[in-house]
N, C-alpha and C. Protein backbone atom coordinates (compact mmCIF):
# COMPACT_ATOMS: atom_id res chain seq x y z
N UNK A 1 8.33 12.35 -4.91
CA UNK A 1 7.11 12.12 -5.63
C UNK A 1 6.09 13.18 -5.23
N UNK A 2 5.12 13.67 -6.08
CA UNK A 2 4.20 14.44 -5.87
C UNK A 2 2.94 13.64 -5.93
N UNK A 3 1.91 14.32 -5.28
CA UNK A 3 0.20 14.22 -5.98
C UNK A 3 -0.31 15.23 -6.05
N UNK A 4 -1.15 15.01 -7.10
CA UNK A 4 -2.54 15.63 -7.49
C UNK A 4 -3.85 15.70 -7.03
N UNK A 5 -4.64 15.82 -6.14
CA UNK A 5 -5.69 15.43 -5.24
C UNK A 5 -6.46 16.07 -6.59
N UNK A 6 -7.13 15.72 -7.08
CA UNK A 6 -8.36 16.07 -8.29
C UNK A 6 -9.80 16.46 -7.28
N UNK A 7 -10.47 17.49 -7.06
CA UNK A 7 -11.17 17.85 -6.68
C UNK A 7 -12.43 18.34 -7.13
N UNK A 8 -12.34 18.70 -8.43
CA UNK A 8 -13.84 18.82 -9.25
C UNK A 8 -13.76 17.79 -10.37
N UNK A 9 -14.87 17.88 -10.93
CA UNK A 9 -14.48 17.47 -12.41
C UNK A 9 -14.81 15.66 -12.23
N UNK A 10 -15.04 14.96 -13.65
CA UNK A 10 -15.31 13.96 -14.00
C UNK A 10 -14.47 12.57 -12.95
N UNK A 11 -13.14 13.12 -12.85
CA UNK A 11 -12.14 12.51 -11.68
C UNK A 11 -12.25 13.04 -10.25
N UNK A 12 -13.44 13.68 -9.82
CA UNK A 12 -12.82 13.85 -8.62
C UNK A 12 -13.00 13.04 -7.69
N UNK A 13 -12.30 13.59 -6.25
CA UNK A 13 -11.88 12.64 -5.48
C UNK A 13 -10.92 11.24 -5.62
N UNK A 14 -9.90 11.52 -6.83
CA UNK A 14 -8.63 11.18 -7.37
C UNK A 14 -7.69 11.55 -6.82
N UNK A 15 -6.85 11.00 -5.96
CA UNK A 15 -5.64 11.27 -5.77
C UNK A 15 -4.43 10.76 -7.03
N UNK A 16 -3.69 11.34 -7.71
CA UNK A 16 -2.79 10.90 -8.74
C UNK A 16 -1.20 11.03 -8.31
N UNK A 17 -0.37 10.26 -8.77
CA UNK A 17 0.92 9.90 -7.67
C UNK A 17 1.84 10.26 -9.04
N UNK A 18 2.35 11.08 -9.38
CA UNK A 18 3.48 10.81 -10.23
C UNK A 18 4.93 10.60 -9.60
N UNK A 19 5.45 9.70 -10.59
CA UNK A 19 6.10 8.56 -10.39
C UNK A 19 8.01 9.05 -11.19
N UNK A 20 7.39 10.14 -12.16
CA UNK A 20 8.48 10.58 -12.78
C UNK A 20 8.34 12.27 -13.21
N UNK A 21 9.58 12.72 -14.03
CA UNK A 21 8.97 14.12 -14.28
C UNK A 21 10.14 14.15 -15.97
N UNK A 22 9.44 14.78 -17.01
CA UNK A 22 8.48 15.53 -16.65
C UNK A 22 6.74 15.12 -16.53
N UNK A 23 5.51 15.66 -15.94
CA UNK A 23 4.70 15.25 -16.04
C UNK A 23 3.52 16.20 -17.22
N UNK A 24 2.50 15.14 -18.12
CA UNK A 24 2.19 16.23 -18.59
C UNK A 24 1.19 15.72 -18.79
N UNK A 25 -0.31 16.77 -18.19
CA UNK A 25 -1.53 16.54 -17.84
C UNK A 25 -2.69 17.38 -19.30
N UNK A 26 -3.20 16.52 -19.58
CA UNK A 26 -4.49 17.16 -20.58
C UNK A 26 -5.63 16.26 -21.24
N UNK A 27 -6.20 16.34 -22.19
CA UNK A 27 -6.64 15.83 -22.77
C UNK A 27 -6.51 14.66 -23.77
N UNK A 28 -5.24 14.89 -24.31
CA UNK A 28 -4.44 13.60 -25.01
C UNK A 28 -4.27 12.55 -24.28
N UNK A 29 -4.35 10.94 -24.63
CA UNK A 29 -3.79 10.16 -24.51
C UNK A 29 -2.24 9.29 -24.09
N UNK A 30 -1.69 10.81 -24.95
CA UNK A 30 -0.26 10.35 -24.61
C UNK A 30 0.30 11.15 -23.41
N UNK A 31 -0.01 11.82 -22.82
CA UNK A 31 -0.38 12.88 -21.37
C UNK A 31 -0.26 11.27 -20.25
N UNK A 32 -0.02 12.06 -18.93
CA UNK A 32 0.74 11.00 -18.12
C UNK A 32 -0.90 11.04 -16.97
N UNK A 33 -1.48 12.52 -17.13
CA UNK A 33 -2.57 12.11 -16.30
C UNK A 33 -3.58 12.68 -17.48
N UNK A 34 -4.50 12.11 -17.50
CA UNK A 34 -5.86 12.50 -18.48
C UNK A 34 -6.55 13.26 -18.25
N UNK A 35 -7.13 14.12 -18.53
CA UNK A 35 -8.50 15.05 -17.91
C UNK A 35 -9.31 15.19 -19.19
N UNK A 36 -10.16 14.47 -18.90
CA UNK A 36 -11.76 14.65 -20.30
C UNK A 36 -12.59 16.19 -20.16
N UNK A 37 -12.24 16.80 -19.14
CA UNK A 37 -13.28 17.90 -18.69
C UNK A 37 -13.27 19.34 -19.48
N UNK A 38 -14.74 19.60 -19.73
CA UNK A 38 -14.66 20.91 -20.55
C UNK A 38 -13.59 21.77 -20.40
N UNK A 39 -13.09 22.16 -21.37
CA UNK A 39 -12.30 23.37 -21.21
C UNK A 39 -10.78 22.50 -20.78
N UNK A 40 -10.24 22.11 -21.30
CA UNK A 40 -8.74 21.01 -20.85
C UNK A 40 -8.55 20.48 -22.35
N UNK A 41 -6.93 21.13 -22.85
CA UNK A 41 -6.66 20.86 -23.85
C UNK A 41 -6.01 20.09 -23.86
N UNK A 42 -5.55 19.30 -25.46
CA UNK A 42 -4.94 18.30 -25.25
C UNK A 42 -3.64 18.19 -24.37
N UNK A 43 -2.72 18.97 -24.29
CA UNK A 43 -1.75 19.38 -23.45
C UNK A 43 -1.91 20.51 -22.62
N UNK A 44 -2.49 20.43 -22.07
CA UNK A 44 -2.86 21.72 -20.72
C UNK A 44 -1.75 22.29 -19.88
N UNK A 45 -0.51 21.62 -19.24
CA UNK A 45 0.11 22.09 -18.70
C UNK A 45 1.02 20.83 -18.58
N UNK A 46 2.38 21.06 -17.79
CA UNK A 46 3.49 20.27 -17.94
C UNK A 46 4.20 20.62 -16.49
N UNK A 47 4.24 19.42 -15.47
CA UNK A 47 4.94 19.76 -14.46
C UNK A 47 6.18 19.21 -14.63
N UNK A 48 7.27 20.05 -13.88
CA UNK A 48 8.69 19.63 -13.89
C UNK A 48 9.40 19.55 -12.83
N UNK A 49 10.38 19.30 -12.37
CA UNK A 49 11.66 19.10 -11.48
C UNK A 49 12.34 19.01 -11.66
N UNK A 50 13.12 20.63 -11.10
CA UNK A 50 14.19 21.40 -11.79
C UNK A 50 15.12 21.59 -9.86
N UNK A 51 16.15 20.68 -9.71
CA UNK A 51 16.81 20.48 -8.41
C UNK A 51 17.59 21.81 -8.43
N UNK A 52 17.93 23.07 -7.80
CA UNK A 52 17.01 22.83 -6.43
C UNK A 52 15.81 23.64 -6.11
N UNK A 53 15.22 24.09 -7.30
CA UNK A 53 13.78 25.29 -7.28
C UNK A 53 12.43 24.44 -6.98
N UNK A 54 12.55 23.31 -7.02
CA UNK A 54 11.54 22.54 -6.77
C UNK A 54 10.70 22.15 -8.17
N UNK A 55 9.28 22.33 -8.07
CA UNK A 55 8.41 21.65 -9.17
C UNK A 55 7.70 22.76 -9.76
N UNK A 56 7.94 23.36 -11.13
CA UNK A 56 7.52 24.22 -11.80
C UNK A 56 6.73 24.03 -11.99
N UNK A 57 5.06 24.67 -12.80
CA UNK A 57 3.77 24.35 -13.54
C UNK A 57 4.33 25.25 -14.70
N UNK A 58 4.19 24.64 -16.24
CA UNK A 58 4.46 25.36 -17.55
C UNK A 58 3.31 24.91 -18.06
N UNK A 59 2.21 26.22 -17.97
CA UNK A 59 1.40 25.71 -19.36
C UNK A 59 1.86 25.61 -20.63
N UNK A 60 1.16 25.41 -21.62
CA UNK A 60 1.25 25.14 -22.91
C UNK A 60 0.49 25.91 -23.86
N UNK A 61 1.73 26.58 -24.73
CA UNK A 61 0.88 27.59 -26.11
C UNK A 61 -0.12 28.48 -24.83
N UNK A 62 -1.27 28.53 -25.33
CA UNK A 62 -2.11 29.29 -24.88
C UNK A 62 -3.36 29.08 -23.76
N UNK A 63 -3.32 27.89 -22.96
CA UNK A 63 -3.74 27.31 -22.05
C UNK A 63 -3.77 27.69 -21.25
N UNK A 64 -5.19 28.23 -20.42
CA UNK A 64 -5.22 28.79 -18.83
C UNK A 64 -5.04 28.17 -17.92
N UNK A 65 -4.30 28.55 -17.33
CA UNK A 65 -4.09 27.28 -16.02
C UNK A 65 -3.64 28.67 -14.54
N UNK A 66 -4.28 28.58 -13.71
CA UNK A 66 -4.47 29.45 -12.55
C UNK A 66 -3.91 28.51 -11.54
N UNK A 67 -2.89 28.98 -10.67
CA UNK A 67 -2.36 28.46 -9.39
C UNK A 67 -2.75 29.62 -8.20
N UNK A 68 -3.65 29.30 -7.24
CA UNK A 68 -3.94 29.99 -5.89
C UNK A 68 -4.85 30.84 -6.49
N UNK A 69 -5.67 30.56 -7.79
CA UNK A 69 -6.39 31.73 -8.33
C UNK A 69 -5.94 32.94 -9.23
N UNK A 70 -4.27 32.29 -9.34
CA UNK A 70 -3.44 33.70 -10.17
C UNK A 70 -2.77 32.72 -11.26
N UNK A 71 -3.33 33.59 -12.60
CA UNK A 71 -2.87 32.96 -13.88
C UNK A 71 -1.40 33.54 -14.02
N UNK A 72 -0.36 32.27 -14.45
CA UNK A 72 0.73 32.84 -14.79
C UNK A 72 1.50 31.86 -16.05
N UNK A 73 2.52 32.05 -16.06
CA UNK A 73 3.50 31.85 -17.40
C UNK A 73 4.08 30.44 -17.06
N UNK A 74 5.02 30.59 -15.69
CA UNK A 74 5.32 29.47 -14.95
C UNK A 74 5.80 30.01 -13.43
N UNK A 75 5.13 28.95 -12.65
CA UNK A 75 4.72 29.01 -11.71
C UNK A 75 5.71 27.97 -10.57
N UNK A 76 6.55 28.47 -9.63
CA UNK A 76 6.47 27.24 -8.74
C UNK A 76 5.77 26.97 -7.84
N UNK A 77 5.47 25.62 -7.54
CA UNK A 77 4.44 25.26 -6.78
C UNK A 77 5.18 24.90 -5.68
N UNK A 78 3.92 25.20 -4.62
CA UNK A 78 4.19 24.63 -2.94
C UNK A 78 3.42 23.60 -2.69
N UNK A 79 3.58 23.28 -1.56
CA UNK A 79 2.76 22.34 -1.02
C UNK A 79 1.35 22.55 -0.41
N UNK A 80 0.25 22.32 -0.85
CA UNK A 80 -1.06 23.01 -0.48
C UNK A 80 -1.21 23.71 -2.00
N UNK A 81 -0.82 23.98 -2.78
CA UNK A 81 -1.28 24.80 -3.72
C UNK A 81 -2.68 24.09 -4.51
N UNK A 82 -3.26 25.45 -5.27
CA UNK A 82 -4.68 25.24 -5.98
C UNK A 82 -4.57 24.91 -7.24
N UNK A 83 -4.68 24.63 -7.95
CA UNK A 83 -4.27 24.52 -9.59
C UNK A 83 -6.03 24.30 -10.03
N UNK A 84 -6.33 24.84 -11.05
CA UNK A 84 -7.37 24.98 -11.78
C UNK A 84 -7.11 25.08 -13.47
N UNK A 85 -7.32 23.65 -14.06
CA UNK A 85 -7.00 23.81 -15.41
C UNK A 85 -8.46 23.27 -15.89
N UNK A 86 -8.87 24.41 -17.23
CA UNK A 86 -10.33 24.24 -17.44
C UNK A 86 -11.22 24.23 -16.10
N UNK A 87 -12.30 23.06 -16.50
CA UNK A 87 -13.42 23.06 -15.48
C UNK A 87 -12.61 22.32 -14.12
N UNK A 88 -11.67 21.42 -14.16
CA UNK A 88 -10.43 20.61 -13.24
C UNK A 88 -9.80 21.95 -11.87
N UNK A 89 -10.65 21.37 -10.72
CA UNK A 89 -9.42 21.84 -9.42
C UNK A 89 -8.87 20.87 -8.83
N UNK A 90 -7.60 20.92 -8.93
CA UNK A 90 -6.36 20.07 -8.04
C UNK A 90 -5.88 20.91 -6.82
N UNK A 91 -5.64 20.09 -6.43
CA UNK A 91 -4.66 19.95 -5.44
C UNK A 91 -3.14 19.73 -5.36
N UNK A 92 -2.15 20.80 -5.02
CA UNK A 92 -0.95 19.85 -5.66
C UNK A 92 -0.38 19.18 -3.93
N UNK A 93 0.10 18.26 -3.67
CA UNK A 93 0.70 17.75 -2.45
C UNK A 93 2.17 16.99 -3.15
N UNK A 94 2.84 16.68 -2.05
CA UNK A 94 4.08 15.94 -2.01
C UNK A 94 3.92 14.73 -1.52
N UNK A 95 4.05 13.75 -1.96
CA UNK A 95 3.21 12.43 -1.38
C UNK A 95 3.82 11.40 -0.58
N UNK A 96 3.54 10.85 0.43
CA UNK A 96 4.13 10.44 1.72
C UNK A 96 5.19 9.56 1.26
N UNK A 97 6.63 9.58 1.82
CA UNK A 97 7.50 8.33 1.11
C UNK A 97 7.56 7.27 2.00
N UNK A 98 8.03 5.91 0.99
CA UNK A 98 7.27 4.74 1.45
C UNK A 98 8.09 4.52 2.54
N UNK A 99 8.05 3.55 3.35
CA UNK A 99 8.68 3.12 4.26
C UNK A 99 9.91 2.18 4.34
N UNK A 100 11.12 2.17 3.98
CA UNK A 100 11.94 1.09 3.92
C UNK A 100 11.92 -0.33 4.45
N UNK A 101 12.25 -1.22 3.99
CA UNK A 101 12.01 -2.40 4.97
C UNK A 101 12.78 -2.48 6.40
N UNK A 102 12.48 -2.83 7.66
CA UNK A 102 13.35 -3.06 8.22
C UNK A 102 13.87 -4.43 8.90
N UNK A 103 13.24 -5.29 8.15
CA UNK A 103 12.89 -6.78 8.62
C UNK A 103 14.75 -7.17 8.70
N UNK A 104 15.52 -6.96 8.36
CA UNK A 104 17.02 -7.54 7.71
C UNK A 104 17.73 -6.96 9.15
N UNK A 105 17.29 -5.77 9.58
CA UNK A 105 18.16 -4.77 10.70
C UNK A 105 17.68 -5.52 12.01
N UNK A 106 16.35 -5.54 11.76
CA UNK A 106 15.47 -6.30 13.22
C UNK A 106 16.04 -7.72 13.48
N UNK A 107 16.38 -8.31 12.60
CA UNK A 107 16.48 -9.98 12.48
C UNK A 107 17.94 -9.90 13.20
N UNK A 108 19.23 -8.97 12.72
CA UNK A 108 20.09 -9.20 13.49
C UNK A 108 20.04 -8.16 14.79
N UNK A 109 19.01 -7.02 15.12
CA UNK A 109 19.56 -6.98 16.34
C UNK A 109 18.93 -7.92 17.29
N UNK A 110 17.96 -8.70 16.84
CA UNK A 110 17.23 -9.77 17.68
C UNK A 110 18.65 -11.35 18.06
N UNK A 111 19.29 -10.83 16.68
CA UNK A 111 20.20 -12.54 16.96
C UNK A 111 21.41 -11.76 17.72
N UNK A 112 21.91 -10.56 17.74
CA UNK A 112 22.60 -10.01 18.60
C UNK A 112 22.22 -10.10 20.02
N UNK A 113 21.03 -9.78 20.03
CA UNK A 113 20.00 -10.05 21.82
C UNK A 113 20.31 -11.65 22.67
N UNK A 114 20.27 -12.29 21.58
CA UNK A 114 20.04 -13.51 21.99
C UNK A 114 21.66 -14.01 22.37
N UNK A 115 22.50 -13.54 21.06
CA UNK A 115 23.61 -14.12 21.50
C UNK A 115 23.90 -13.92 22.51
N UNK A 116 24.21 -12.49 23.01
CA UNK A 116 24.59 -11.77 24.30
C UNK A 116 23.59 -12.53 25.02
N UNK A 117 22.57 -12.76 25.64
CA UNK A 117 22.30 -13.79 26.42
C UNK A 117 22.61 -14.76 26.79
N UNK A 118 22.97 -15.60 25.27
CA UNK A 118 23.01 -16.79 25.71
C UNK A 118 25.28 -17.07 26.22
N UNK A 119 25.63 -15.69 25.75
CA UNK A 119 26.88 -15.72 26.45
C UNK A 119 26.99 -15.15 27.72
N UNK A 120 26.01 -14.48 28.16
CA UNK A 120 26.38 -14.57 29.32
C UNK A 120 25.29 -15.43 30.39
N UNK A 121 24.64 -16.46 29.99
CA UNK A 121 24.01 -17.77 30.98
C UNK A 121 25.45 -18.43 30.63
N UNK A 122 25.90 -18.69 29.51
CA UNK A 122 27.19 -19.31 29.70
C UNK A 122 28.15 -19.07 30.68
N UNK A 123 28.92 -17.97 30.44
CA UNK A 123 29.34 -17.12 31.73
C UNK A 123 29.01 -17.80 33.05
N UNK A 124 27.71 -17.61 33.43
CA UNK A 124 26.78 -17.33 34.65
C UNK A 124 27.43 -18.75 34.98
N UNK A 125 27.31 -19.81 34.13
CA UNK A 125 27.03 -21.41 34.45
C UNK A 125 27.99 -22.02 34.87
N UNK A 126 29.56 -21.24 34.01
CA UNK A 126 31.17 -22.18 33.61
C UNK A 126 31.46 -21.54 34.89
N UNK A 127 31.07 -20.01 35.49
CA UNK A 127 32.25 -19.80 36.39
C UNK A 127 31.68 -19.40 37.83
N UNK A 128 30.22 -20.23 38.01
CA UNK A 128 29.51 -19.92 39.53
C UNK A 128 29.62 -21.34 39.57
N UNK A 129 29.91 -21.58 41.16
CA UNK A 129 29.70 -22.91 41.90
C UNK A 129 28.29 -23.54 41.75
């Protein structure tokens, strides 16, 4: 999963989590993240994940979109990168993955603990005077 840290603009201080790819950020409605801000067309740009080059930026038609301050065609992105579409600066990040449960692993090495205890007070009890 990636984020978007939104840093100027009508959203900022937005962190945005996408959830799938492809992702595609603009002004439209039907766009997965929205941006109302001057200068952000309805389809502004389109992120992807392409295994194993990582996460491309493809603008759209004729849409400026600058990564690290350098306008390009398509772009792969790193981690820390700048993205500036219209009046909009992001942030791009990789976003922390969640934590698995471990309640199921804990529960038996706890009843493993116990058994082994309680076999060897058994032990201790059947075969000391």
């Amino acid at each position: 999963m990636i984020q978007l840290q939104i840093l100027s603009g009508s959203m900022a201080g937005v962190t945005w989590t996408a959830r799938h790819f492809p992702v595609r950020v603009g002004r439209s409605t039907a766009n997965d993240l929205r941006l109302e801000d001057p200068g952000v067309w309805d389809t502004h740009f389109t992120l992807d994940c392409e295994i194993p080059d990582g996460v491309t930026l493809s603008p759209q038609s004729a849409a400026l979109v600058t990564v690290n301050h350098q306008a390009g065609s398509e772009v792969r992105l790193h981690n820390g990168d700048s993205i500036e579409a219209g009046s909009v600066k992001m942030r791009f990040w990789l976003a922390t993955p969640p934590q698995r449960p471990l309640r199921l692993r804990e529960l038996f090495i706890w009843a493993l603990i116990a058994g082994i205890t309680a076999g060897q007070l058994l032990l201790i009890y059947r075969f000391l005077p």
